[in-house]
Protein backbone atom coordinates (compact mmCIF):
# COMPACT_ATOMS: atom_id res chain seq x y z
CA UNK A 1 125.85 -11.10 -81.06
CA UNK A 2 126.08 -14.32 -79.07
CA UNK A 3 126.11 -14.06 -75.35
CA UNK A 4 129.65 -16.21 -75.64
CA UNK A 5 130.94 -15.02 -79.22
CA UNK A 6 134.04 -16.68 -78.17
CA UNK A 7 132.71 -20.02 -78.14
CA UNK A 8 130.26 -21.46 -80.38
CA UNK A 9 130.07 -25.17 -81.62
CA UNK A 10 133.07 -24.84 -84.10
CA UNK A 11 135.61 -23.02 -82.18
CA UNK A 12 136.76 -21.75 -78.36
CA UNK A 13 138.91 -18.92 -78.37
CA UNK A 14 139.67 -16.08 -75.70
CA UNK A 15 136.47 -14.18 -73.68
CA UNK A 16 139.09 -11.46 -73.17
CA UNK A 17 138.57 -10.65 -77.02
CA UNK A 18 135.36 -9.53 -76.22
CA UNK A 19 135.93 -7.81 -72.65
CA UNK A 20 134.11 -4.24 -72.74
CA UNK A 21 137.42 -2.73 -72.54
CA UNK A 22 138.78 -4.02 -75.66
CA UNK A 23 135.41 -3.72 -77.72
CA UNK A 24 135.07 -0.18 -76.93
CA UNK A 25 138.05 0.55 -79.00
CA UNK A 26 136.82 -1.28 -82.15
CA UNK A 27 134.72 0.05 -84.92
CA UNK A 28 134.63 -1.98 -88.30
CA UNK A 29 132.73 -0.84 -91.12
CA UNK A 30 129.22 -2.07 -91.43
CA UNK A 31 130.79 -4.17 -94.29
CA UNK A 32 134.07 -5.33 -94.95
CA UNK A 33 135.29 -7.12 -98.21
CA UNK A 34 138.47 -9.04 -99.46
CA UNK A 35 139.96 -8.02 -102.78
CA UNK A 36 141.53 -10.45 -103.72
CA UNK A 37 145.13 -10.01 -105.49
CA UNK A 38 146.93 -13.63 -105.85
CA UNK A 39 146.33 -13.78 -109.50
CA UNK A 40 148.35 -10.33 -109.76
CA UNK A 41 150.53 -9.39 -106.20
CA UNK A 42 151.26 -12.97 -105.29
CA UNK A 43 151.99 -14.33 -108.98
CA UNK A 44 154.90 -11.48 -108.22
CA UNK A 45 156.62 -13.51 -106.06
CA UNK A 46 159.83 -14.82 -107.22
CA UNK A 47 159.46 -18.04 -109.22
CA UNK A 48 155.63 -17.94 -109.54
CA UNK A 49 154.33 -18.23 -113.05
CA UNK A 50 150.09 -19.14 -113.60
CA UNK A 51 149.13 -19.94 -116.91
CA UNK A 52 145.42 -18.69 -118.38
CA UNK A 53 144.18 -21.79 -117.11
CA UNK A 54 145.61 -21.99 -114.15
CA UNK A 55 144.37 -18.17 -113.04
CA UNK A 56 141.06 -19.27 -114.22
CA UNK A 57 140.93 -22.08 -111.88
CA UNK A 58 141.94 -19.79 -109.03
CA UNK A 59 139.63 -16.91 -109.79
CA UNK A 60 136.67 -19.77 -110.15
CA UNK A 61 137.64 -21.02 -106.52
CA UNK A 62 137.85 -17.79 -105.40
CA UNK A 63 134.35 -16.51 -106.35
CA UNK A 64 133.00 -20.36 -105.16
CA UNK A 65 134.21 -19.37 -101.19
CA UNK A 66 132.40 -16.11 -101.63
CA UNK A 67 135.52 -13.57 -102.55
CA UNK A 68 133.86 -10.11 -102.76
CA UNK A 69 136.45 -8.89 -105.37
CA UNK A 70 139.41 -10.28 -107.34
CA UNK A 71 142.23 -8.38 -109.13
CA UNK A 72 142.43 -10.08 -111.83
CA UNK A 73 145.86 -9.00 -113.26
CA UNK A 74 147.96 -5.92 -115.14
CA UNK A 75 146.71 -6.63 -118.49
CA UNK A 76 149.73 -4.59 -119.88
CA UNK A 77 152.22 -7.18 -118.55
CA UNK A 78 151.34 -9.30 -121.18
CA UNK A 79 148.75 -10.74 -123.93
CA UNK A 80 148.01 -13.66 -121.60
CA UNK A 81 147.48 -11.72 -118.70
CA UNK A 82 145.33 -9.18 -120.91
CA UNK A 83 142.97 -11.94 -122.08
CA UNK A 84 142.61 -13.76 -117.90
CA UNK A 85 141.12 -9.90 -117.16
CA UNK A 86 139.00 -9.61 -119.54
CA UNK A 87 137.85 -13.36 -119.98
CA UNK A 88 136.90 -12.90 -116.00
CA UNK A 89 135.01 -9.77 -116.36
CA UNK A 90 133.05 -11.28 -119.00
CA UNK A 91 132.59 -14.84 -116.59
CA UNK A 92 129.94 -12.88 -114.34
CA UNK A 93 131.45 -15.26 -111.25
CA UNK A 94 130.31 -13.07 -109.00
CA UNK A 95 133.00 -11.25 -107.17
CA UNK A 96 133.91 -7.56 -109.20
CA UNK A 97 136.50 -7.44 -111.03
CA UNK A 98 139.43 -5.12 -110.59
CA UNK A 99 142.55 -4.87 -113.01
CA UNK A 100 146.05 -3.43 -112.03
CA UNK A 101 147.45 -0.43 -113.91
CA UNK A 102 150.53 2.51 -113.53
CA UNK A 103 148.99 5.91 -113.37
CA UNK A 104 149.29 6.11 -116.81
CA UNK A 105 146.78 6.47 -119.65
CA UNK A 106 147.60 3.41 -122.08
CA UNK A 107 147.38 1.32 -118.95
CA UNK A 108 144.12 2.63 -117.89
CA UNK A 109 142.80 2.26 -121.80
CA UNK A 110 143.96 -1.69 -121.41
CA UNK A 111 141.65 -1.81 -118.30
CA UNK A 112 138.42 -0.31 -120.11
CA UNK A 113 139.34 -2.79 -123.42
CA UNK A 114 139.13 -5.53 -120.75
CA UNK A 115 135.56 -4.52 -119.39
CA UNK A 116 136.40 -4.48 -115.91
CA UNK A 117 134.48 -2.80 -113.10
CA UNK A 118 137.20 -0.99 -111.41
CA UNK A 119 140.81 -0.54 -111.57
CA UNK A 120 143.50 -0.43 -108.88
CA UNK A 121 146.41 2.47 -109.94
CA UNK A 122 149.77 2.51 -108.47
CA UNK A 123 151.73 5.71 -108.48
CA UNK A 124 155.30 6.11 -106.45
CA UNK A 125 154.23 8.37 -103.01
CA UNK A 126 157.48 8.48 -101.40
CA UNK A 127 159.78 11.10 -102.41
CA UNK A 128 163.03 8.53 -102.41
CA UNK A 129 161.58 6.09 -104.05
CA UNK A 130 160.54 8.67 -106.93
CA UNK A 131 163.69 10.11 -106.76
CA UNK A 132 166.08 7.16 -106.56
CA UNK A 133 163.72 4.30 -107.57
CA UNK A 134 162.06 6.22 -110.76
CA UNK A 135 164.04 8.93 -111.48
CA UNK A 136 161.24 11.15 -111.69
CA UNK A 137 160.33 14.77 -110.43
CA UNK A 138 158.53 14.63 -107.64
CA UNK A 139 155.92 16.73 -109.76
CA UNK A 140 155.98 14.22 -111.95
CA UNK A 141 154.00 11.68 -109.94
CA UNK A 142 151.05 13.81 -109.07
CA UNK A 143 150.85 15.27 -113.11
CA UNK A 144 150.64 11.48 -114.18
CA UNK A 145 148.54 10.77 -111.13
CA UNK A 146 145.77 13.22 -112.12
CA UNK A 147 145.75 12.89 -115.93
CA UNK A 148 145.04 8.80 -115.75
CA UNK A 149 142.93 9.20 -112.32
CA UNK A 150 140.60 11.16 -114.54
CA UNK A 151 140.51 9.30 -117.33
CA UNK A 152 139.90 6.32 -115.81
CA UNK A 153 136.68 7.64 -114.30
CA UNK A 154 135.69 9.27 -117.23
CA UNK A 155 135.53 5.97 -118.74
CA UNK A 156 133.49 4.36 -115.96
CA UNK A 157 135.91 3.11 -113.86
CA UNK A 158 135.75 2.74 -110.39
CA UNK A 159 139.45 4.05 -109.08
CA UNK A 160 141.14 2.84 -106.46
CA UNK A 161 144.36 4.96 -105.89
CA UNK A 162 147.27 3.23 -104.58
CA UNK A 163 150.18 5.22 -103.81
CA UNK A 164 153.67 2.79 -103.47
CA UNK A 165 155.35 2.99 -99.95
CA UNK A 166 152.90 4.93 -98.55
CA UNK A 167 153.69 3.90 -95.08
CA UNK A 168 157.39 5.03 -96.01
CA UNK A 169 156.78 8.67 -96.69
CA UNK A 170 156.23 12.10 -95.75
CA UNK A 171 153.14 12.16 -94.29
CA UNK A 172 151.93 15.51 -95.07
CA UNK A 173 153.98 15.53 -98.63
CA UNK A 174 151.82 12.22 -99.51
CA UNK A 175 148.57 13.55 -98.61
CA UNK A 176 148.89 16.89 -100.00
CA UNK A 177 149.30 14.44 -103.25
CA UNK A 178 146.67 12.38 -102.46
CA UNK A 179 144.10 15.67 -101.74
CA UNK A 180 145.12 16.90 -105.14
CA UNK A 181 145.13 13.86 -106.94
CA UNK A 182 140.95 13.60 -105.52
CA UNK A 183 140.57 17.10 -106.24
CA UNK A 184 141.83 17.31 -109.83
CA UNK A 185 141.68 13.62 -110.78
CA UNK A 186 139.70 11.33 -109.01
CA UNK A 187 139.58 8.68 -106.43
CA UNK A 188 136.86 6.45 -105.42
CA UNK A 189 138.78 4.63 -102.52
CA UNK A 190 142.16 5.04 -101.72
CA UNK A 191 144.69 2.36 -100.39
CA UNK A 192 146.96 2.64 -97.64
CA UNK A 193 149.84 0.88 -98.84
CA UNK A 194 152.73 -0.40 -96.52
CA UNK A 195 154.73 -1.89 -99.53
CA UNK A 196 157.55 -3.13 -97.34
CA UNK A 197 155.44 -4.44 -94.38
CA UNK A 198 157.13 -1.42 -92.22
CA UNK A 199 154.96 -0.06 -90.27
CA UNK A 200 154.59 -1.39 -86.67
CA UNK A 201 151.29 -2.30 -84.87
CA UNK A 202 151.30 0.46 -82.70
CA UNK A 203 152.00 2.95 -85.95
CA UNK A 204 148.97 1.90 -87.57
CA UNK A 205 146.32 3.88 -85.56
CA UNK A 206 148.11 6.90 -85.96
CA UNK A 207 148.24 6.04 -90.07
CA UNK A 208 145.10 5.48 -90.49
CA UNK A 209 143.55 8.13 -88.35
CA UNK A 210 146.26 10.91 -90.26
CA UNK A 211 144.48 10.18 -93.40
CA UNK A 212 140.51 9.84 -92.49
CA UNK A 213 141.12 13.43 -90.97
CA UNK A 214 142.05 15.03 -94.58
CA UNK A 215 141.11 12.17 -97.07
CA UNK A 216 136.85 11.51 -96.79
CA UNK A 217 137.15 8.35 -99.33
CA UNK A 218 136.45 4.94 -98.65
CA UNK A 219 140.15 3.01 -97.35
CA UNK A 220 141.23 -0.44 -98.01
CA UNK A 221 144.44 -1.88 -96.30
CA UNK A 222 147.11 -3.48 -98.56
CA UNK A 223 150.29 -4.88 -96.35
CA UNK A 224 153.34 -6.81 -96.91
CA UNK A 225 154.63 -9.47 -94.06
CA UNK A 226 158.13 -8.38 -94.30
CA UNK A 227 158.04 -8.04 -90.08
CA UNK A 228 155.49 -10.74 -90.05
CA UNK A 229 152.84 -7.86 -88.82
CA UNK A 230 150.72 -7.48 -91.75
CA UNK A 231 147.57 -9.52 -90.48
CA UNK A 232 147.59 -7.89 -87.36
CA UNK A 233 148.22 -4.17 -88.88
CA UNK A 234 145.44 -4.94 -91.25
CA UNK A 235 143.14 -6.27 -88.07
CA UNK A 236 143.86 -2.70 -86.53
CA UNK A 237 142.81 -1.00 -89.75
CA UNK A 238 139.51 -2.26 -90.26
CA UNK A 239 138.97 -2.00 -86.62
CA UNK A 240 139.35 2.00 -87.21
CA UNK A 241 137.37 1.45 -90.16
CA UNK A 242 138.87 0.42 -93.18
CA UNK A 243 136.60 -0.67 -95.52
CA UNK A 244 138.61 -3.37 -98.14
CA UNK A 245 141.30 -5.90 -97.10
CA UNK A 246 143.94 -6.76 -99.90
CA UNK A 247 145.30 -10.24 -99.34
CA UNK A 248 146.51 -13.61 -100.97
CA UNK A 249 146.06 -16.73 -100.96
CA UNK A 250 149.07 -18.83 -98.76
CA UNK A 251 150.33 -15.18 -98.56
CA UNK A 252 151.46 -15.13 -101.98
CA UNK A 253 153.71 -12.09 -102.93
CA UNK A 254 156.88 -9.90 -103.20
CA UNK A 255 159.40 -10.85 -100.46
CA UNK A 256 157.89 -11.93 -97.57
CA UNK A 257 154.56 -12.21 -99.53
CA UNK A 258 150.94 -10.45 -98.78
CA UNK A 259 148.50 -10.71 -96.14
CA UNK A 260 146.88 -14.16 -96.25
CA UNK A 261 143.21 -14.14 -96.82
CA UNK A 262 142.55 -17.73 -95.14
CA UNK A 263 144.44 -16.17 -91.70
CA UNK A 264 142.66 -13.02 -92.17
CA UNK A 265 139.07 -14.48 -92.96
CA UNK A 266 139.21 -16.79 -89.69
CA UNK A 267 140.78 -14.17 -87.06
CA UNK A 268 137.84 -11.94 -88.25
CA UNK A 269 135.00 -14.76 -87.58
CA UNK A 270 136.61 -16.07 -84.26
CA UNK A 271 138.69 -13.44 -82.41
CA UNK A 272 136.12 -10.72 -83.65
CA UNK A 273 133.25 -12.46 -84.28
CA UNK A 274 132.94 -10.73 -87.85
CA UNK A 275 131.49 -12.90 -90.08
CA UNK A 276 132.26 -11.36 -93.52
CA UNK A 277 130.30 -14.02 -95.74
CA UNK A 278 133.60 -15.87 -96.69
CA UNK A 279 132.82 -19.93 -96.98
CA UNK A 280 135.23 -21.11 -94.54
CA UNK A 281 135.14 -24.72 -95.49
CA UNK A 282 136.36 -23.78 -98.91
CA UNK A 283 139.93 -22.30 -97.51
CA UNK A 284 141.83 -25.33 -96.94
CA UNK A 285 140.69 -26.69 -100.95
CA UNK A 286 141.60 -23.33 -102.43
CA UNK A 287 145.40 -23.31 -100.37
CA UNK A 288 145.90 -26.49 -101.90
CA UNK A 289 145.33 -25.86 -105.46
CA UNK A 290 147.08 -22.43 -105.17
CA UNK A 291 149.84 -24.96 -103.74
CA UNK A 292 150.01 -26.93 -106.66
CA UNK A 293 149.42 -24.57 -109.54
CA UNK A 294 152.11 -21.85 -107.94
CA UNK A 295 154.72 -24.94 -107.01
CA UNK A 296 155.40 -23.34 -103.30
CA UNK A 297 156.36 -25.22 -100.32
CA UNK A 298 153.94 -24.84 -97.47
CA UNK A 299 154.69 -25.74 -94.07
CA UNK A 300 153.06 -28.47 -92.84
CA UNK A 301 152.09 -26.29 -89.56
CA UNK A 302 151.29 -23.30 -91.86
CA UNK A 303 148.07 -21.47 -89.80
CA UNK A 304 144.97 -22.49 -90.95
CA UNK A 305 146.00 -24.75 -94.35
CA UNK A 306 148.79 -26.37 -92.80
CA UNK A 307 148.35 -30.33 -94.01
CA UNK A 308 149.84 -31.15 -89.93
CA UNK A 309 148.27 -28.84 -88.27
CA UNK A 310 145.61 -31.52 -86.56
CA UNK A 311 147.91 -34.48 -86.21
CA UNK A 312 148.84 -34.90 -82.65
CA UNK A 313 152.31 -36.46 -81.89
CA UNK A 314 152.95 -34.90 -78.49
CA UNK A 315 152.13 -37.25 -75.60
CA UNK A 316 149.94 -34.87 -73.45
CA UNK A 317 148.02 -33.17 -76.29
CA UNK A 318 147.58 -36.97 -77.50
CA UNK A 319 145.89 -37.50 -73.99
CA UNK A 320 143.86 -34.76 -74.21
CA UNK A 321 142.61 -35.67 -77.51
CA UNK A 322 141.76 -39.12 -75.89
CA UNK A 323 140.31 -37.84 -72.72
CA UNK A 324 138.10 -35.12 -74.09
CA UNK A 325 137.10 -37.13 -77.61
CA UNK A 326 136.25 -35.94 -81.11
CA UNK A 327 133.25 -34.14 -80.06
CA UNK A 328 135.15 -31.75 -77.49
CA UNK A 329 137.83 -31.17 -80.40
CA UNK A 330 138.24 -27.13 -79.42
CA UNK A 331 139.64 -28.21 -76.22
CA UNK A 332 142.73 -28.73 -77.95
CA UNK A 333 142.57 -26.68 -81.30
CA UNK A 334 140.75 -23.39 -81.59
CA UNK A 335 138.71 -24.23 -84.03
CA UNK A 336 137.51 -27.68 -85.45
CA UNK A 337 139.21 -28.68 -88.65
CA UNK A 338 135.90 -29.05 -90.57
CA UNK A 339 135.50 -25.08 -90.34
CA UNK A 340 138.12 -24.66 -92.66
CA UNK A 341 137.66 -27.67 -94.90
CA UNK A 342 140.58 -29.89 -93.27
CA UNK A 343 140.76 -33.58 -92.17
CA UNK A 344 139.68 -34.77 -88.56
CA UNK A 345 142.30 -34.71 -85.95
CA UNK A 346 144.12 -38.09 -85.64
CA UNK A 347 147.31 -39.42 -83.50
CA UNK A 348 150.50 -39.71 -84.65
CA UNK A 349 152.71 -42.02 -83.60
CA UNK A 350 156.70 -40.57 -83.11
CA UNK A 351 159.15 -39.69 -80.73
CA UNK A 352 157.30 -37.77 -79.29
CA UNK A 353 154.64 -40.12 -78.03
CA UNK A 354 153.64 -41.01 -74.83
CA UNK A 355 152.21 -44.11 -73.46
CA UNK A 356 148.63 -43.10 -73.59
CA UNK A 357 149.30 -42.78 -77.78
CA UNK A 358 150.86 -46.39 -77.64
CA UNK A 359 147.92 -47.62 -75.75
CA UNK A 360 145.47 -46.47 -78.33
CA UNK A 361 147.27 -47.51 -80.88
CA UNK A 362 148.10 -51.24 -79.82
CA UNK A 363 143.67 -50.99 -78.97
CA UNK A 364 143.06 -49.86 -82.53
CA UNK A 365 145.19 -52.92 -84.03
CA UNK A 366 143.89 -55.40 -81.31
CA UNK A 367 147.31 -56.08 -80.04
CA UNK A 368 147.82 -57.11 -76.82
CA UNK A 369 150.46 -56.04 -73.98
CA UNK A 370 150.37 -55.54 -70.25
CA UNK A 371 151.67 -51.47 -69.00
CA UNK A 372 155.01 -52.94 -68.92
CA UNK A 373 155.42 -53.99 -72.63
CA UNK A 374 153.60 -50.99 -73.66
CA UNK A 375 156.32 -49.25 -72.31
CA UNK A 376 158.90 -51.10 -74.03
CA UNK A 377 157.44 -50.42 -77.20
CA UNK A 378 157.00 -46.69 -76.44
CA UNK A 379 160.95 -47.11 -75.78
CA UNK A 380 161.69 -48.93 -78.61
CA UNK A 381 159.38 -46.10 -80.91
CA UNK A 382 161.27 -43.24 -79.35
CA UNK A 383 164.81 -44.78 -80.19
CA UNK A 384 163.29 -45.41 -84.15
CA UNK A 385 162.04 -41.86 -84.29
CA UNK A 386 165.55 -40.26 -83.23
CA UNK A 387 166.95 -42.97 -85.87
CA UNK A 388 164.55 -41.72 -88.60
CA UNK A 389 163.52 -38.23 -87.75
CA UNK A 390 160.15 -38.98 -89.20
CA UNK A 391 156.27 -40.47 -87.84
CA UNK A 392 156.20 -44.17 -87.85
CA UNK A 393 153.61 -45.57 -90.20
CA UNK A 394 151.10 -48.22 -89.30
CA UNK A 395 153.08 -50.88 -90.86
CA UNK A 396 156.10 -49.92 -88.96
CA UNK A 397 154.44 -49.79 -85.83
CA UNK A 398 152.90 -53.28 -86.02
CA UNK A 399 156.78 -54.41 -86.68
CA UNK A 400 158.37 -52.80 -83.96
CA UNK A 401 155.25 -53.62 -81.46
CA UNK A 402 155.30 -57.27 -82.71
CA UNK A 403 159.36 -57.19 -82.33
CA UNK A 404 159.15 -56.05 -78.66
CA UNK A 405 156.84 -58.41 -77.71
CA UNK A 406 158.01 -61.41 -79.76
């Protein structure tokens, strides 16, 4: 590790992040690896529909940034989605290829048709939901649990066992089910699932250490943003050693969507200093094509992929940016924009400018005025920008500067 892992060349963040007595507490896995699941958790938010081509195009950006695994889709849901899992498991891209089944046995059949390497199956674990949600007996879930579990790995399938609203249940009801389920089925890795983003920050420890003392299978972390806490629960999970991350793209998904892998993949490198062989300069390209192909509105100061999030209106900031220059960038952001594939930081002109914008503005077009008239412009700019609630282009600038001074 670098003697200043919290400042390198490409970003600055906080030396507290490393202070002995925060490190002391952290223990990732030797390796940790993104699965992937836009193509099948974030197509499930409402209004998202990808074509065949479209998923290919994602799963082909995906395994260019260096994805370690992508879930390809539930090839039960339909013919199309059948043929994207097992046209990707034929591709060789790279990443391994995981499909999406119910504990059940045609499901896991439609996963070894497709040739994939492993299989992700989802079985109710919270009594109410099995109850009130399925209408099942509870004994139901662990019968269908074991029967497909096993079959699946009798056809040489890795199995990752994924029990819904995990975070939700009985604790020692779930893991009995889960024990049994390893014991008479089988599980190669088992997900700790907090469906409806529910469990708070200071939960997770307690979570994740209740299971790794009965259940001696690798983890992986899958975790909604209902409460907006599913980046940082997932952070505290692979800090206690959770092996696999389950995110999204633009945090895709049901409700409030999945844990976003381009958030995920940069608080690892630069708060932790856990480079987990993702190509950062790839994550702003892949955003925007999952953008256009999934037709959802991004904020423009979205973390990470936001399309504003290095244009500088604010007067001071502005100032800094002047003061400090391009090559001094993580003074003011913490991390350059060329880490994550984004455009170089650039002043925009608004009502929020201060004179120091103005200044460098009028400079840049060779336009001459003395402090006073700079001023009046600035004036003049502020007035347009209440009037118009929106930056001033250069054209518009060079009118109202040219109008003030004429």
């Amino acid at each position: 590790m670098s003697n200043t892992p919290w400042k390198s060349d490409q970003w600055l963040t906080s030396q507290w992040n490393f202070a002995p007595e925060v490190t002391k507490e952290i223990n990732f896995p030797e390796k940790i690896q993104i699965h992937d699941v836009t193509l099948r958790d974030g197509e499930q938010q409402t209004g998202v529909a990808f074509n065949y081509d479209d998923k290919i195009k994602i799963a082909e950006a995906l395994a260019e940034a260096g994805i370690h695994r992508i879930e390809a889709g539930m090839p039960v849901v339909s013919h199309q989605d059948a043929k994207v899992v097992s046209d990707l498991a034929k591709r060789n891209l790279g990443p391994e290829i995981f499909s999406f089944a119910r504990c059940m046995v045609d499901d896991v059949q439609r996963a070894v048709d497709a040739g994939v390497s492993g299989v992700v199956m989802e079985v109710p674990s919270s009594q109410h939901l099995i109850e009130l949600g399925y209408r099942w007996e509870l004994e139901r879930a662990i019968d269908l649990s074991i029967e497909s579990t096993k079959y699946a790995h009798d056809n040489g399938l890795k199995v990752v066992f994924f029990p819904i609203d995990f975070s939700r249940s009985d604790l020692k009801w779930v893991i009995d089910l889960i024990e049994k389920v390893g014991n008479e089925g089988h599980m190669d890795a088992l997900a700790l699932v907090d469906t409806m983003g529910a469990t708070s920050i200071h939960a997770m420890p307690y979570f994740v250490s209740a299971v790794k003392e009965r259940i001696n299978v690798p983890l992986e972390a899958h975790f909604h943003q209902d409460f907006g806490l599913g980046i940082a629960n997932t952070l505290m999970a692979v800090s206690m050693g959770v092996e696999v991350i389950h995110s999204t793209v633009l945090g895709l998904g049901e409700r409030a969507g999945n844990v976003p892998t381009e958030e995920t993949v940069m608080a690892l490198k630069t708060l932790y200093n856990k480079d987990i062989g993702i190509k950062t300069e790839n994550l702003k390209g892949i955003a925007d094509l999952v953008r256009d192909l999934s037709g959802v509105n991004v904020p423009s100061n979205r973390p990470i992929v936001g399309d504003d999030l290095f244009n500088v209106e604010s007067g001071i900031i502005a100032n800094w940016l002047i003061n400090c220059g391009y090559e001094n960038q993580t003074e003011l952001f913490p991390f350059r924009p060329s880490m994550v594939g984004q455009k170089e930081p650039e002043i925009v002109i608004g009502k929020g400018s201060g004179i120091d914008s103005i200044k460098d503005r009028l400079d840049r077009f060779q336009i001459k005025a003395d402090d006073k008239q700079a001023m009046d412009i600035l004036m003049a700019i502020k007035d347009w920008g209440l009037q118009n609630k929106r930056l001033m282009n250069d054209d518009e600038f060079r009118k109202i500067a040219e109008d003030t001074l004429s």
